[in-house]
N, C-alpha and C. Protein backbone atom coordinates (compact mmCIF):
# COMPACT_ATOMS: atom_id res chain seq x y z
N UNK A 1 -21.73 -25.40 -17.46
CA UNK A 1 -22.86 -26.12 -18.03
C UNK A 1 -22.81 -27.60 -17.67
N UNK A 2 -21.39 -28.10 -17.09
CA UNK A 2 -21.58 -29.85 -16.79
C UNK A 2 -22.14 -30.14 -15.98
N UNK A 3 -22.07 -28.72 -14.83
CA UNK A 3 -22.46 -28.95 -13.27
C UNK A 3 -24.21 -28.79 -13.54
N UNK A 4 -24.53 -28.18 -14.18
CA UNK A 4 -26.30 -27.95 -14.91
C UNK A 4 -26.56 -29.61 -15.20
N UNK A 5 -25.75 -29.76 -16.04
CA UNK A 5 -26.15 -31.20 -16.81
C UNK A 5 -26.25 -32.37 -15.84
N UNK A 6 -25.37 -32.05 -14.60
CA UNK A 6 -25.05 -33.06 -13.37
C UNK A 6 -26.29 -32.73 -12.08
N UNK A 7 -27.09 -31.34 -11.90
CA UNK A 7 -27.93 -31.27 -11.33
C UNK A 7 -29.48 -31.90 -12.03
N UNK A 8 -29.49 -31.84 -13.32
CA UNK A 8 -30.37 -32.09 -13.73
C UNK A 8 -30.51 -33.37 -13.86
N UNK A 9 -29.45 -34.24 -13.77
CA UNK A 9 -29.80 -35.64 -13.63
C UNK A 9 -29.76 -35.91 -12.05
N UNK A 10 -29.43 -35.34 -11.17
CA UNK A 10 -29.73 -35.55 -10.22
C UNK A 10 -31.34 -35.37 -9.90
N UNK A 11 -31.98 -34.25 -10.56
CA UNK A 11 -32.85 -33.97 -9.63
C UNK A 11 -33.93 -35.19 -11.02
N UNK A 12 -33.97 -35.77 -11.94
CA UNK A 12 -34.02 -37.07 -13.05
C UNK A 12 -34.36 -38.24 -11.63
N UNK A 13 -33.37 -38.52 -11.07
CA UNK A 13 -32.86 -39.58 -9.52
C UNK A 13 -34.07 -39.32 -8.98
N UNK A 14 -33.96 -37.98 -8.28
CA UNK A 14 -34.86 -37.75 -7.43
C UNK A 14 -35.98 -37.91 -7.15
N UNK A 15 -36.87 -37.29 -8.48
CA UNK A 15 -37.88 -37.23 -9.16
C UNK A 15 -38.35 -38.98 -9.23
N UNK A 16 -37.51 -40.01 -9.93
CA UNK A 16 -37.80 -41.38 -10.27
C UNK A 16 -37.88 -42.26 -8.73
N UNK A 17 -37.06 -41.79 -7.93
CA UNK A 17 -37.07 -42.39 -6.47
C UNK A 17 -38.22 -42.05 -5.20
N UNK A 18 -38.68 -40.77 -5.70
CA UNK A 18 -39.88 -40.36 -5.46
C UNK A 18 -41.04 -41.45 -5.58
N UNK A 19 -40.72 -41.50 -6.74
CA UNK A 19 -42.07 -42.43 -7.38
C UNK A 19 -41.81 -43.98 -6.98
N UNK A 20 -40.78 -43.84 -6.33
CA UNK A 20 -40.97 -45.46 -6.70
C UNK A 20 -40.86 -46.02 -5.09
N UNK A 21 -40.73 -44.54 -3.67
CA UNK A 21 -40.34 -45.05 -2.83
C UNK A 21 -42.12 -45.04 -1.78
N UNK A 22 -42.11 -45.42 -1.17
CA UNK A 22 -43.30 -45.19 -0.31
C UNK A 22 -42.34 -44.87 1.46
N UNK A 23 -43.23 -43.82 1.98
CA UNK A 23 -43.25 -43.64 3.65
C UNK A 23 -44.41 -42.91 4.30
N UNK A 24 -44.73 -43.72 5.20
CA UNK A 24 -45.77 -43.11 6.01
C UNK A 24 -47.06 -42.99 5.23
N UNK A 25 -47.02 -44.43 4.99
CA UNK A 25 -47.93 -44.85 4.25
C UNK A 25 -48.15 -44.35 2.93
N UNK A 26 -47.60 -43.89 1.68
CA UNK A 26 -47.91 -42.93 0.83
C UNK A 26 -46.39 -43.13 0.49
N UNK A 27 -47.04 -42.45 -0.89
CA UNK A 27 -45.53 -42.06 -1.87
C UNK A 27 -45.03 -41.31 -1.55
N UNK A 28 -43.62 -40.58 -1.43
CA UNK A 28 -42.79 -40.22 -1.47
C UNK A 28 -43.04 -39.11 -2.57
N UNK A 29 -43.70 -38.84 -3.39
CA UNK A 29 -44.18 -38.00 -4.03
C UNK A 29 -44.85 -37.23 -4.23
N UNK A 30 -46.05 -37.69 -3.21
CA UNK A 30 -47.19 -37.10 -2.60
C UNK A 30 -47.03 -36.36 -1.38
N UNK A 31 -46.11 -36.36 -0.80
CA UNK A 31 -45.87 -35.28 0.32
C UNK A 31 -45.27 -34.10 -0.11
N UNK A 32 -45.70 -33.17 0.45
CA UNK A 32 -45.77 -31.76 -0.29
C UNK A 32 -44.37 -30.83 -0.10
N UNK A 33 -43.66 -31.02 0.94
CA UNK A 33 -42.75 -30.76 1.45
C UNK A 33 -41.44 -31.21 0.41
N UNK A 34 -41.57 -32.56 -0.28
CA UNK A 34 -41.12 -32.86 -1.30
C UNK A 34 -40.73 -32.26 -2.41
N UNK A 35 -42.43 -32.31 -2.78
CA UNK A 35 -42.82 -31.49 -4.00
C UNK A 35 -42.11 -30.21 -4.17
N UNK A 36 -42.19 -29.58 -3.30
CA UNK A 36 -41.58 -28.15 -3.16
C UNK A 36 -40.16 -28.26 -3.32
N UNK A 37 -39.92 -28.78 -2.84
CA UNK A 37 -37.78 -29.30 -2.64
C UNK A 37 -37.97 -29.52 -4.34
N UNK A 38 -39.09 -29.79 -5.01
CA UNK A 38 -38.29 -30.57 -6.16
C UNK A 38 -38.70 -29.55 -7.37
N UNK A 39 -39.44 -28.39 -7.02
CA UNK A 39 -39.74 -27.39 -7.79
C UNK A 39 -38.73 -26.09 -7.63
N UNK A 40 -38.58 -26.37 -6.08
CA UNK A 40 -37.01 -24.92 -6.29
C UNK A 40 -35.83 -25.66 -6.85
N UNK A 41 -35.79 -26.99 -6.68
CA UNK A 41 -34.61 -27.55 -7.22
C UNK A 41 -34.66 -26.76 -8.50
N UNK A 42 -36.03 -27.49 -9.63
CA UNK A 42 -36.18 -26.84 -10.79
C UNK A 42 -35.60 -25.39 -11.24
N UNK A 43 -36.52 -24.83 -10.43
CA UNK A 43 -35.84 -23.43 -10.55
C UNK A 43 -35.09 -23.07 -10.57
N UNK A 44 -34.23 -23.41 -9.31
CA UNK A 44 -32.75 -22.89 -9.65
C UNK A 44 -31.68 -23.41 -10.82
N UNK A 45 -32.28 -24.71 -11.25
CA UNK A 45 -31.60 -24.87 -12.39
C UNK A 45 -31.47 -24.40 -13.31
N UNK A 46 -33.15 -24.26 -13.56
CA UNK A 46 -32.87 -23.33 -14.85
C UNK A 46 -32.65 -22.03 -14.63
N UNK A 47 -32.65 -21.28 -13.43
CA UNK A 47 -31.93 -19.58 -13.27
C UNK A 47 -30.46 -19.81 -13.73
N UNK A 48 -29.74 -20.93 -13.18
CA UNK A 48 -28.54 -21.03 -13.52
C UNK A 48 -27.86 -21.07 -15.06
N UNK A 49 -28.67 -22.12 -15.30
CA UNK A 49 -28.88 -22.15 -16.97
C UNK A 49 -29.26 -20.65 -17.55
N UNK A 50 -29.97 -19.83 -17.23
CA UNK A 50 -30.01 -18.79 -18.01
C UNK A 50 -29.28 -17.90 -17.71
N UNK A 51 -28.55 -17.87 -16.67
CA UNK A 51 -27.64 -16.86 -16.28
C UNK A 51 -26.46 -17.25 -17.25
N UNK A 52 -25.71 -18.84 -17.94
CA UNK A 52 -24.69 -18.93 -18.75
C UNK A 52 -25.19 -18.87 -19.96
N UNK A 53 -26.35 -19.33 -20.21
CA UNK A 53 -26.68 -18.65 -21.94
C UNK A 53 -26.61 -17.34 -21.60
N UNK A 54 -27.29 -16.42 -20.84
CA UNK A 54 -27.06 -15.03 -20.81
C UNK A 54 -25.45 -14.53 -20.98
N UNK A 55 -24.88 -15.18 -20.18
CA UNK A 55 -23.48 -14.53 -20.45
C UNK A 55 -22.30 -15.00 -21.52
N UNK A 56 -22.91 -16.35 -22.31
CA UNK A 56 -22.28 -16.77 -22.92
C UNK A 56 -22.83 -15.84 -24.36
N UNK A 57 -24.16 -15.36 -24.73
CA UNK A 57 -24.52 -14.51 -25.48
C UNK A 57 -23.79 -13.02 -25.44
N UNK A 58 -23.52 -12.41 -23.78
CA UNK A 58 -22.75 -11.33 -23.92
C UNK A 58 -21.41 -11.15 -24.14
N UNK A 59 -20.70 -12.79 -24.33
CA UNK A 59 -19.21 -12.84 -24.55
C UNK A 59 -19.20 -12.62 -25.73
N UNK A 60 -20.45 -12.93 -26.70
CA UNK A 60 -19.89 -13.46 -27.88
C UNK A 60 -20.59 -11.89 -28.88
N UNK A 61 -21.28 -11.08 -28.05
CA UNK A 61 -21.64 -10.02 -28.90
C UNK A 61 -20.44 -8.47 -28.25
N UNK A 62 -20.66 -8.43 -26.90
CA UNK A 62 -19.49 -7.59 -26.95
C UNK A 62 -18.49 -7.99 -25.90
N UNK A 63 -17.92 -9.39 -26.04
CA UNK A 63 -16.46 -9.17 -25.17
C UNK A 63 -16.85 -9.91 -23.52
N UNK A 64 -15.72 -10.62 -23.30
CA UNK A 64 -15.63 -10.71 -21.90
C UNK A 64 -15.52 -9.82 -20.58
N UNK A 65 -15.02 -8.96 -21.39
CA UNK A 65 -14.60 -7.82 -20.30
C UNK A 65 -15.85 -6.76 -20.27
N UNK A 66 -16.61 -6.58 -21.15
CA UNK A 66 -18.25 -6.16 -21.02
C UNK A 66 -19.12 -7.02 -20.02
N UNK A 67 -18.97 -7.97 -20.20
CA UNK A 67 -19.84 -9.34 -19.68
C UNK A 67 -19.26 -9.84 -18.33
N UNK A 68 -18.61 -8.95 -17.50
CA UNK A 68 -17.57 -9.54 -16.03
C UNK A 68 -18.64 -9.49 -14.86
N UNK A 69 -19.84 -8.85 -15.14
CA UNK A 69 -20.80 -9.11 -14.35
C UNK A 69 -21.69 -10.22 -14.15
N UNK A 70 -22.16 -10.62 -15.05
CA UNK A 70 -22.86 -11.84 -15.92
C UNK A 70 -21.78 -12.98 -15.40
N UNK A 71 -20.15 -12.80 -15.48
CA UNK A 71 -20.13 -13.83 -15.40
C UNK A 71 -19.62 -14.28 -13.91
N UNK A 72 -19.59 -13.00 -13.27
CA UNK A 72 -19.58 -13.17 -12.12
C UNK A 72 -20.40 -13.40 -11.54
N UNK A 73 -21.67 -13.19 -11.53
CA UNK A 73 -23.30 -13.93 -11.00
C UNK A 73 -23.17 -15.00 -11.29
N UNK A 74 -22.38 -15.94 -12.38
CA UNK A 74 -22.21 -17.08 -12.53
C UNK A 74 -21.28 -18.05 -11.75
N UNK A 75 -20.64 -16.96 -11.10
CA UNK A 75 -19.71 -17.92 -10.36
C UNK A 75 -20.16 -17.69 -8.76
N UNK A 76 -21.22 -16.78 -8.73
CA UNK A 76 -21.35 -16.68 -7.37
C UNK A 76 -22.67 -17.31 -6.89
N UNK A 77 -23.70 -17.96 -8.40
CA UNK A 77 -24.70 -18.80 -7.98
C UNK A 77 -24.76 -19.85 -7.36
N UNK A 78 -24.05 -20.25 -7.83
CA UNK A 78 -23.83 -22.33 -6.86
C UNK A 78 -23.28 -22.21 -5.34
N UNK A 79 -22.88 -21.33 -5.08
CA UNK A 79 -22.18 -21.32 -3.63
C UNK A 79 -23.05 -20.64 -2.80
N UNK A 80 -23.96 -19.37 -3.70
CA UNK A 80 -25.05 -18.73 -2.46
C UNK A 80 -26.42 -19.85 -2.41
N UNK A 81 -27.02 -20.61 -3.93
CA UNK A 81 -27.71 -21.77 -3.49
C UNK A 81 -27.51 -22.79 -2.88
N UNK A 82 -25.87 -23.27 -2.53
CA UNK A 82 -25.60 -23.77 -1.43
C UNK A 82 -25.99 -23.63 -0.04
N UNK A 83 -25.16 -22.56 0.17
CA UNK A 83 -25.90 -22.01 1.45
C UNK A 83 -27.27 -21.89 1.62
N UNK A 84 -28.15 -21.59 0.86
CA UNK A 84 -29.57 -21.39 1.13
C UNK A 84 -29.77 -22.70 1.45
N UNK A 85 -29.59 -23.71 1.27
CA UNK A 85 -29.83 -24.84 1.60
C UNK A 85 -29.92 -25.35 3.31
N UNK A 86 -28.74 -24.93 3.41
CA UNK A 86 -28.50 -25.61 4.75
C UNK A 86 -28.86 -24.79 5.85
């Protein structure tokens, strides 16, 4: 959840530098290509986020060892949205 709390102020940065930068005549906000970068950002944040409330709900009703799936999608999200990146 820190690394959530650390994307979300990143993409906070992003979002504010947007607004405040201009290129090619125009904001930095207004190009669409942007926009988009800054809506899957969104997204994947909060998939991430619901994938640890999800599994932090299945630890706590039946067990870790019920929940090894859940929390393995959790450890395997940040490294495959990595890659999609590049």
């Amino acid at each position: 959840m820190r690394l959530i709390g650390m994307a979300e102020r990143a993409l906070e940065l992003l979002i504010t530098r947007s607004l405040t930068r201009t290129a090619f005549g125009g904001l930095l906000a207004s190009k669409g290509a942007l926009l988009k970068d800054i809506a899957d950002s969104r997204i994947e944040i909060d998939s991430c986020r619901l994938l640890c409330l999800q599994a932090a709900a299945m630890i706590d009703s039946v067990g870790a060892k019920l929940a090894a799936q859940q929390i393995g999608m959790i450890k395997v999200m940040a490294p495959v949205r990595q890659q999609e990146n590049m």
